[in-house]
PDB file of N, CA and C in Angstrom:
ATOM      1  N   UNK A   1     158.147-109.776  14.954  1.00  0.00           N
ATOM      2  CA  UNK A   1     157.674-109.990  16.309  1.00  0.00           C
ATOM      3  C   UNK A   1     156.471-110.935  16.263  1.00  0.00           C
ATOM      4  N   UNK A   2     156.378-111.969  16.732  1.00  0.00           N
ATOM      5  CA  UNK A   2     155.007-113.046  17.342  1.00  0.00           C
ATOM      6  C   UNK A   2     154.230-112.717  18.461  1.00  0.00           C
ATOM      7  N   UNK A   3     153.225-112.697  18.181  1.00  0.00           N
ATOM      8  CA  UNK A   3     152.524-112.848  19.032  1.00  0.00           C
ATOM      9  C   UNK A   3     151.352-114.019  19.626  1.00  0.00           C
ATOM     10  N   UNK A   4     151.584-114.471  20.998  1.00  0.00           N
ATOM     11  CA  UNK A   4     150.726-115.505  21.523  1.00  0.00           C
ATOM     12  C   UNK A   4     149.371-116.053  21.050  1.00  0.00           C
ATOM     13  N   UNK A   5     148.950-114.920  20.865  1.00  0.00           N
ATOM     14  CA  UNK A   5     147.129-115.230  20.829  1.00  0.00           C
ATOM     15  C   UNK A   5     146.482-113.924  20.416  1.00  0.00           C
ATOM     16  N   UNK A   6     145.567-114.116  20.842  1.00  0.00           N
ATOM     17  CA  UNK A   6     144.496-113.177  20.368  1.00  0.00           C
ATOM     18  C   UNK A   6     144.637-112.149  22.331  1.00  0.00           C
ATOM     19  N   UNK A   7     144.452-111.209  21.639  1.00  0.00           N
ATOM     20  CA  UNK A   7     144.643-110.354  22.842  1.00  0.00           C
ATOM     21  C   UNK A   7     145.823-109.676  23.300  1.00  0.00           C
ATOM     22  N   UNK A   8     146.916-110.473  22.584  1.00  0.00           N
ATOM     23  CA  UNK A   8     148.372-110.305  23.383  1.00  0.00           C
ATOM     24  C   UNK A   8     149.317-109.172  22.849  1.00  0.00           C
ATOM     25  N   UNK A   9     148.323-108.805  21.291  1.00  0.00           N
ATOM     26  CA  UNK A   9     149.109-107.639  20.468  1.00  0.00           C
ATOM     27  C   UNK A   9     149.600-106.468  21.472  1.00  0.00           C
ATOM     28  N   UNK A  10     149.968-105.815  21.054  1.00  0.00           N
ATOM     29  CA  UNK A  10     150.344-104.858  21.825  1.00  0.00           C
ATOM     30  C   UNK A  10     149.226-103.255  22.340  1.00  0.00           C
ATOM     31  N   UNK A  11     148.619-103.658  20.700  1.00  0.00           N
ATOM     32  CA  UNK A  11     147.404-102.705  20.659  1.00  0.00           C
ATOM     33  C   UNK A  11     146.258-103.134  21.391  1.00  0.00           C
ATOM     34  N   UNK A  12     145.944-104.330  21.250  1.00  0.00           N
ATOM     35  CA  UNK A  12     145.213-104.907  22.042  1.00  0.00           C
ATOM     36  C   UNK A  12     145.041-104.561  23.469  1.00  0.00           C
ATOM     37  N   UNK A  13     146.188-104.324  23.861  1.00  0.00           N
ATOM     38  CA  UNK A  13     146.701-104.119  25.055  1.00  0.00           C
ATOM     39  C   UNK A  13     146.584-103.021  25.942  1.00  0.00           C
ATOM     40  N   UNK A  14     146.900-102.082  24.952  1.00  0.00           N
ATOM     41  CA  UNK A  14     146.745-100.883  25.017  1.00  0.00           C
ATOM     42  C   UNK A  14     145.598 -99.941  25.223  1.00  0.00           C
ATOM     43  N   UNK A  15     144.313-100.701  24.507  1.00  0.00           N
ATOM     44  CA  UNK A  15     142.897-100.684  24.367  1.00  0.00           C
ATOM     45  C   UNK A  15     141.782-100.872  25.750  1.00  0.00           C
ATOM     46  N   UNK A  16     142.463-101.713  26.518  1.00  0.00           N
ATOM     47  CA  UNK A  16     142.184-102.250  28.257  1.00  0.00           C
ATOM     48  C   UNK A  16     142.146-100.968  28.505  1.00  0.00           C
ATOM     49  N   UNK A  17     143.583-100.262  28.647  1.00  0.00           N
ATOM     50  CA  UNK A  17     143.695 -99.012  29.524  1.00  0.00           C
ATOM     51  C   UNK A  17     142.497 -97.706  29.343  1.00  0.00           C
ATOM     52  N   UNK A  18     142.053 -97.548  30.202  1.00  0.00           N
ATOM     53  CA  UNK A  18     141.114 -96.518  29.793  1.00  0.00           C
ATOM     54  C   UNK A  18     141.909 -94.530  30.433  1.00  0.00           C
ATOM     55  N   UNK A  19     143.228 -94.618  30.046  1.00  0.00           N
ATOM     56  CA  UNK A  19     144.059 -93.302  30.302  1.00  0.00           C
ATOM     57  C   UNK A  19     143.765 -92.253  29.555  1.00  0.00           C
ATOM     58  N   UNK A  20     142.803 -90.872  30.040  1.00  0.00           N
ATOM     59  CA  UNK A  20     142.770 -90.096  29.149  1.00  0.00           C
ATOM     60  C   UNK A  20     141.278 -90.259  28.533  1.00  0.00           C
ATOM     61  N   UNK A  21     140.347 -91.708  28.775  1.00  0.00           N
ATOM     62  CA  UNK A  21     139.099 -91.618  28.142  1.00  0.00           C
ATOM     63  C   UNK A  21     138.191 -91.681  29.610  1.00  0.00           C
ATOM     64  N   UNK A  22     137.028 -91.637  29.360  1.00  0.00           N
ATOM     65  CA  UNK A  22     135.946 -92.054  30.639  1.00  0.00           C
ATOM     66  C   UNK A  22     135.398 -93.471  30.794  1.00  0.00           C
ATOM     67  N   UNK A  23     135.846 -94.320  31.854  1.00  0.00           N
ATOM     68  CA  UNK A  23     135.083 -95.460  31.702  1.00  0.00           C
ATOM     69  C   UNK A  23     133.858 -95.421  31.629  1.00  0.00           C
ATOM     70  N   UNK A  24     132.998 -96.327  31.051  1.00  0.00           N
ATOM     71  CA  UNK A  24     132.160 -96.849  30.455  1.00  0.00           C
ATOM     72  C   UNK A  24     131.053 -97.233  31.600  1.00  0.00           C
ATOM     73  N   UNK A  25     131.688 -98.075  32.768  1.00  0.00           N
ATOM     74  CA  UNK A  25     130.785 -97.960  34.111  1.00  0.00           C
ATOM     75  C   UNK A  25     132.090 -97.185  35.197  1.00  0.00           C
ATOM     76  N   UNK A  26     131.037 -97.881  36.416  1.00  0.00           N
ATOM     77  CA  UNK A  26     132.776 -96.748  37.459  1.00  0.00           C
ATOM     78  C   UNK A  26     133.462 -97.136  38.090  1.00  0.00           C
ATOM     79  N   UNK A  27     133.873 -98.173  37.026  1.00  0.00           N
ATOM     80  CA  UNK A  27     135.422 -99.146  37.824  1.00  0.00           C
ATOM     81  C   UNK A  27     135.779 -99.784  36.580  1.00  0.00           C
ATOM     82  N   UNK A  28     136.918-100.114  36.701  1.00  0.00           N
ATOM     83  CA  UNK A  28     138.036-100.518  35.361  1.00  0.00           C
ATOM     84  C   UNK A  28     137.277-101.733  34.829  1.00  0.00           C
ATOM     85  N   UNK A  29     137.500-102.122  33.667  1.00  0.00           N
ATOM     86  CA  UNK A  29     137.300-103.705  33.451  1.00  0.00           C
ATOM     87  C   UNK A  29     138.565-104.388  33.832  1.00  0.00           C
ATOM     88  N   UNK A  30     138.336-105.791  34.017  1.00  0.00           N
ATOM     89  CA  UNK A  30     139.736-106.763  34.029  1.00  0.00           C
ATOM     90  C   UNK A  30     138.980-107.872  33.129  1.00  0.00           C
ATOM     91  N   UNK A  31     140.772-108.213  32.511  1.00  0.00           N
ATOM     92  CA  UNK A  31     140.173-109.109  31.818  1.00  0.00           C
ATOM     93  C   UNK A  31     139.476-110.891  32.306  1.00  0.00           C
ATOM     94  N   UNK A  32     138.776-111.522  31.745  1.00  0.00           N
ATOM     95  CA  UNK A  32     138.274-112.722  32.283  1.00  0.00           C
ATOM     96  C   UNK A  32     138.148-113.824  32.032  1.00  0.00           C
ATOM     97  N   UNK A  33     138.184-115.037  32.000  1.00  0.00           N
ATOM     98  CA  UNK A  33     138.526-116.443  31.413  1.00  0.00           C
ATOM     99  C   UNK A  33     137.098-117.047  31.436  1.00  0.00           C
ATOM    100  N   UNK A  34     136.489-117.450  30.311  1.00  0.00           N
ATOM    101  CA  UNK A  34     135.878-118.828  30.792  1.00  0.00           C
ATOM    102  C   UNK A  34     135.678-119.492  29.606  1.00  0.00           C
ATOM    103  N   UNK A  35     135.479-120.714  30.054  1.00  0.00           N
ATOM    104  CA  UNK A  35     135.187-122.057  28.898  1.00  0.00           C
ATOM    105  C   UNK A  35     134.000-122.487  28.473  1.00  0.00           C
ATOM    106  N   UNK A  36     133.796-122.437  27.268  1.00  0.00           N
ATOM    107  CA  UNK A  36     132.718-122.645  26.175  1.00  0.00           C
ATOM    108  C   UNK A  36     132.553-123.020  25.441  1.00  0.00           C
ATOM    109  N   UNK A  37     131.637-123.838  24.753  1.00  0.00           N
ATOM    110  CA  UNK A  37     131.827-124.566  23.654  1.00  0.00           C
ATOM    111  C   UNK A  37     131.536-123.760  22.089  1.00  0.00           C
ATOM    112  N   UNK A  38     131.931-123.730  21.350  1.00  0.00           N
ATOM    113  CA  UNK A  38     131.823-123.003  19.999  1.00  0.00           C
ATOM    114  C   UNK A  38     130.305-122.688  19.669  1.00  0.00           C
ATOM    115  N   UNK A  39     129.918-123.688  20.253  1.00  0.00           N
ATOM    116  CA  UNK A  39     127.509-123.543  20.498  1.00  0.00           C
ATOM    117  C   UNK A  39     127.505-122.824  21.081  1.00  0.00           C
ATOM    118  N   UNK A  40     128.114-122.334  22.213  1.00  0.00           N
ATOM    119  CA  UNK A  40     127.439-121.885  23.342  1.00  0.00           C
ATOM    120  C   UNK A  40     127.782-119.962  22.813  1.00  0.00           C
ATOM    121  N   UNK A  41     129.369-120.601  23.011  1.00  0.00           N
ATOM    122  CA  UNK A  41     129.735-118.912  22.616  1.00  0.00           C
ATOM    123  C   UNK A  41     129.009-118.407  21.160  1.00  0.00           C
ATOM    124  N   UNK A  42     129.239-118.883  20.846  1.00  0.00           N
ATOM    125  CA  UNK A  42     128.243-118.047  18.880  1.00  0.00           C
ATOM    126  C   UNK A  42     126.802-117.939  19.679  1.00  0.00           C
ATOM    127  N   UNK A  43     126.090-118.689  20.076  1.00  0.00           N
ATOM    128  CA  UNK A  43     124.537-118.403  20.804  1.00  0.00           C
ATOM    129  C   UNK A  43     124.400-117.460  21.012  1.00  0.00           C
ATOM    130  N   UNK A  44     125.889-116.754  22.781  1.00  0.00           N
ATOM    131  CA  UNK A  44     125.728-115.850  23.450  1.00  0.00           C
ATOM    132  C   UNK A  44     126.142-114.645  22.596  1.00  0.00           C
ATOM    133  N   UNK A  45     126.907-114.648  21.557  1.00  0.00           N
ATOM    134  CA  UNK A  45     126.982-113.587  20.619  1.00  0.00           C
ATOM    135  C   UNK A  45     125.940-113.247  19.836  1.00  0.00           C
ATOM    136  N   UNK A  46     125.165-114.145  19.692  1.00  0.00           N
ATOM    137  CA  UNK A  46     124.417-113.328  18.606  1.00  0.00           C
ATOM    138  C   UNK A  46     123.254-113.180  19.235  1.00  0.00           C
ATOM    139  N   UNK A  47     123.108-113.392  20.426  1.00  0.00           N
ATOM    140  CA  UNK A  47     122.288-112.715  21.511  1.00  0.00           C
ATOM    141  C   UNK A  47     122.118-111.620  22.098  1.00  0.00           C
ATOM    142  N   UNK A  48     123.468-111.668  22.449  1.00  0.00           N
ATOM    143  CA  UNK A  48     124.110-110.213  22.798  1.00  0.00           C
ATOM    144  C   UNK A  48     123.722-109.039  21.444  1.00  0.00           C
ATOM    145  N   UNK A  49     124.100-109.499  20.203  1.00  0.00           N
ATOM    146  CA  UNK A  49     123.993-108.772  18.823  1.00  0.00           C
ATOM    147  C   UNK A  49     122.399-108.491  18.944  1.00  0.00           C
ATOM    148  N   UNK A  50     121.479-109.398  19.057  1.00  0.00           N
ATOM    149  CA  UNK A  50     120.011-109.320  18.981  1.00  0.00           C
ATOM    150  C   UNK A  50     119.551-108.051  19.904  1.00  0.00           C
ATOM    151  N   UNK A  51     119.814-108.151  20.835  1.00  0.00           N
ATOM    152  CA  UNK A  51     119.727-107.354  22.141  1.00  0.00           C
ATOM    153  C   UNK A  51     119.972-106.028  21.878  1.00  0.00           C
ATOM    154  N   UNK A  52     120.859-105.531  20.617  1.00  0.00           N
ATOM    155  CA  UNK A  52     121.583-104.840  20.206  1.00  0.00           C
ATOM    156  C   UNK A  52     122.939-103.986  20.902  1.00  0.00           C
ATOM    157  N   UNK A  53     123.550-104.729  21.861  1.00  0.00           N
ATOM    158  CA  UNK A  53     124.871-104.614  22.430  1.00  0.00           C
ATOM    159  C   UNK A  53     126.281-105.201  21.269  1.00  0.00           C
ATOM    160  N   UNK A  54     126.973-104.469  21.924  1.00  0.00           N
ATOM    161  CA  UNK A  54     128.521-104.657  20.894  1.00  0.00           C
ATOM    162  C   UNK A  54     128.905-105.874  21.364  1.00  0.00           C
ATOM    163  N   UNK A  55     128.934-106.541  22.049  1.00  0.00           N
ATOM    164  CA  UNK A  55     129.795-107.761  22.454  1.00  0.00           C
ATOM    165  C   UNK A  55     129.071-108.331  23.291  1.00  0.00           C
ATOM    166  N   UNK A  56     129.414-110.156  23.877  1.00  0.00           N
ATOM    167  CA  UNK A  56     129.161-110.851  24.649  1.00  0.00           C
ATOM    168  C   UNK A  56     129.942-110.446  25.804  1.00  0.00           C
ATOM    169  N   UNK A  57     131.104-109.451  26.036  1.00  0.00           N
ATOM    170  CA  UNK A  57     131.565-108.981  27.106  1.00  0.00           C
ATOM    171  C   UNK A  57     130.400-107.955  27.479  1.00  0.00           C
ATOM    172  N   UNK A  58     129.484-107.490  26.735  1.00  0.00           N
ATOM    173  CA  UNK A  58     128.809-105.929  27.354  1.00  0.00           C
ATOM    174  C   UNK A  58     127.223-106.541  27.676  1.00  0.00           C
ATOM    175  N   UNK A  59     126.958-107.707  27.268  1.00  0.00           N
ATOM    176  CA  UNK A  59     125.972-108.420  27.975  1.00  0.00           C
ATOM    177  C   UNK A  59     126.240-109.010  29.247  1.00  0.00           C
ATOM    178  N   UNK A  60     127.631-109.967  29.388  1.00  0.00           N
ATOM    179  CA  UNK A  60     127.759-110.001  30.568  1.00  0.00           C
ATOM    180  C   UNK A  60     127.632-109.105  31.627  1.00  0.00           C
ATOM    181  N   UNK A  61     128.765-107.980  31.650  1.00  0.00           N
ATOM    182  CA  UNK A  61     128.534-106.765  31.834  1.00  0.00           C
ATOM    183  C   UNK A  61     127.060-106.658  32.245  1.00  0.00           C
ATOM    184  N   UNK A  62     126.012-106.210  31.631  1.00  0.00           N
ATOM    185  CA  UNK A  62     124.510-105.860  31.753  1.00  0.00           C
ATOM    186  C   UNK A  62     124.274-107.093  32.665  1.00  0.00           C
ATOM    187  N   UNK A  63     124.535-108.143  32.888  1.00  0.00           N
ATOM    188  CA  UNK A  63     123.706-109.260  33.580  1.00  0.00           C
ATOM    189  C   UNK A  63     124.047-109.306  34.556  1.00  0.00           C
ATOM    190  N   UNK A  64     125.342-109.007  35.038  1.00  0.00           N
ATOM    191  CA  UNK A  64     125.840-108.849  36.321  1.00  0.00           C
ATOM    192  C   UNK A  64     125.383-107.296  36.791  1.00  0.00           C
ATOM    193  N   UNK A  65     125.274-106.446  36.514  1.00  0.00           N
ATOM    194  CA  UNK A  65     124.876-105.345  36.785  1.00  0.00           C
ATOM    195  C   UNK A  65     123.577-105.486  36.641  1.00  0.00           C
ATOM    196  N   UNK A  66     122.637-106.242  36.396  1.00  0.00           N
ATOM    197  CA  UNK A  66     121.244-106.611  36.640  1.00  0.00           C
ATOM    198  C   UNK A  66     120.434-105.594  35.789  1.00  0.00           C
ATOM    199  N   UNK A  67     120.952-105.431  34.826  1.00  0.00           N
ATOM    200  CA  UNK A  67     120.540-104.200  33.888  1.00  0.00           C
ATOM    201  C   UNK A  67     119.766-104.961  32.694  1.00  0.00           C
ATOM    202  N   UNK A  68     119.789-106.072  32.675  1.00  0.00           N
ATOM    203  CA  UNK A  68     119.173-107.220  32.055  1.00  0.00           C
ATOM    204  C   UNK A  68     118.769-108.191  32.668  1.00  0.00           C
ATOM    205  N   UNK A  69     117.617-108.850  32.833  1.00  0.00           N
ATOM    206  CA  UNK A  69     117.273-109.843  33.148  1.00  0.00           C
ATOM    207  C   UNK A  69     117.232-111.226  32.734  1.00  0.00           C
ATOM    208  N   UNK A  70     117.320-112.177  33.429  1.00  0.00           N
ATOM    209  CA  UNK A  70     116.884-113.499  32.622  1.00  0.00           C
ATOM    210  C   UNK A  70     115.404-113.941  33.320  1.00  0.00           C
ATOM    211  N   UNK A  71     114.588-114.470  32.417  1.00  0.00           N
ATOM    212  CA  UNK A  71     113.650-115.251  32.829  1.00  0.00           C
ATOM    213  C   UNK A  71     113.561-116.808  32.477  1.00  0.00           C
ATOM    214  N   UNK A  72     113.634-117.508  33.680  1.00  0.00           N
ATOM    215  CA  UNK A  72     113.720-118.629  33.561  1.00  0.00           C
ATOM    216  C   UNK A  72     112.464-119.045  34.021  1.00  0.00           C
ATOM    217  N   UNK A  73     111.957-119.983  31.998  1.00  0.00           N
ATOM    218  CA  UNK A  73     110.403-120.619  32.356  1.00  0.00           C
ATOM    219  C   UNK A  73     110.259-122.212  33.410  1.00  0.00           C
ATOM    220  N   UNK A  74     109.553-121.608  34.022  1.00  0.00           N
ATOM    221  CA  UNK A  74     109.035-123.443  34.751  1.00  0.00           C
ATOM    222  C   UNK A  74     109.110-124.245  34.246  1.00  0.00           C
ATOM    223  N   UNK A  75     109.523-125.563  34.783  1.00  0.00           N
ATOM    224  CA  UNK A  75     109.044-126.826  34.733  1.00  0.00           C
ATOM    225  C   UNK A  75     107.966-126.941  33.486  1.00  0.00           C
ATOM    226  N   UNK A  76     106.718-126.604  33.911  1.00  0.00           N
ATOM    227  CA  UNK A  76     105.486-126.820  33.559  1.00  0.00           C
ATOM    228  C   UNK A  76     105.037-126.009  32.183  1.00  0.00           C
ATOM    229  N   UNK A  77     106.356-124.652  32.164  1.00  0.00           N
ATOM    230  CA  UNK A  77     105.817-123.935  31.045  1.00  0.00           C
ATOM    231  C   UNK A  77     106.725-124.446  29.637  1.00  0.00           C
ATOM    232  N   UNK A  78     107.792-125.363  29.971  1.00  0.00           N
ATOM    233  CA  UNK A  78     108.746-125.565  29.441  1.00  0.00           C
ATOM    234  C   UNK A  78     108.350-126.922  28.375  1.00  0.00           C
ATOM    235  N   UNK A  79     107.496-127.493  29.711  1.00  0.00           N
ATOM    236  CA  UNK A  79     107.001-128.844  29.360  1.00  0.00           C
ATOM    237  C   UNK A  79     105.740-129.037  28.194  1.00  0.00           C
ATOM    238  N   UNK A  80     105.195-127.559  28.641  1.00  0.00           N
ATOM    239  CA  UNK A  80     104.197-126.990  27.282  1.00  0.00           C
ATOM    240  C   UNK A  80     104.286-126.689  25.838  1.00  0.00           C
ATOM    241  N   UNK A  81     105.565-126.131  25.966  1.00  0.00           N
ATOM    242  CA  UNK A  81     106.408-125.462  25.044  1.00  0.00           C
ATOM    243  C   UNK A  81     106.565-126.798  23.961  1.00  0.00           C
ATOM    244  N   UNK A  82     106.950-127.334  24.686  1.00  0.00           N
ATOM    245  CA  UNK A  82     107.737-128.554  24.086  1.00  0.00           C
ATOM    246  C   UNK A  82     106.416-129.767  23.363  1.00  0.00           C
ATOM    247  N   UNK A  83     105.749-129.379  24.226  1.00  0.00           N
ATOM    248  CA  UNK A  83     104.293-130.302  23.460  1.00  0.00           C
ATOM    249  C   UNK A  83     103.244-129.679  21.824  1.00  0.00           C
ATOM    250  N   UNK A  84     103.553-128.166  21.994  1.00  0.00           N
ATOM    251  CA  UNK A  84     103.156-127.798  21.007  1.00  0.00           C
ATOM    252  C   UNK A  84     103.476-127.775  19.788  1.00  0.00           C
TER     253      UNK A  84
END
């Protein structure tokens, strides 16, 4: 038997369903698409890892649920940064 990709196993599959366990927050996950460059995604992983979360799915997760913050420095503090 072949399989497509990454995700498409059967176990894989199977793993989504949360039948019989307790979700994790209080609504299902679905799965989600987006495009990244091999920089970007390894960054957000080992960010996520730093943070000490299991995955770049459970940071997202946290950021949309505002359970994490971002701080984004100014203009001016950025421009400092960069001079030192």
């Amino acid at each position: 038997m072949t399989y497509t990709g990454r995700g498409s196993h059967p176990n894989s599959l199977a793993n989504l369903k949360h039948e019989g366990r307790p979700l994790a927050q209080d609504e299902p996950k679905k799965n989600r698409t987006i495009t990244v460059t091999d920089l970007g995604w390894n960054g957000a992983r080992a960010l996520a890892l730093s943070l000490g979360l299991s995955s770049f799915s459970e940071l997202v997760e946290k950021l949309g649920r505002k359970e994490i913050l971002l701080v984004i420095p100014s203009v001016e503090s950025a421009t400092s940064l960069d001079e030192s």
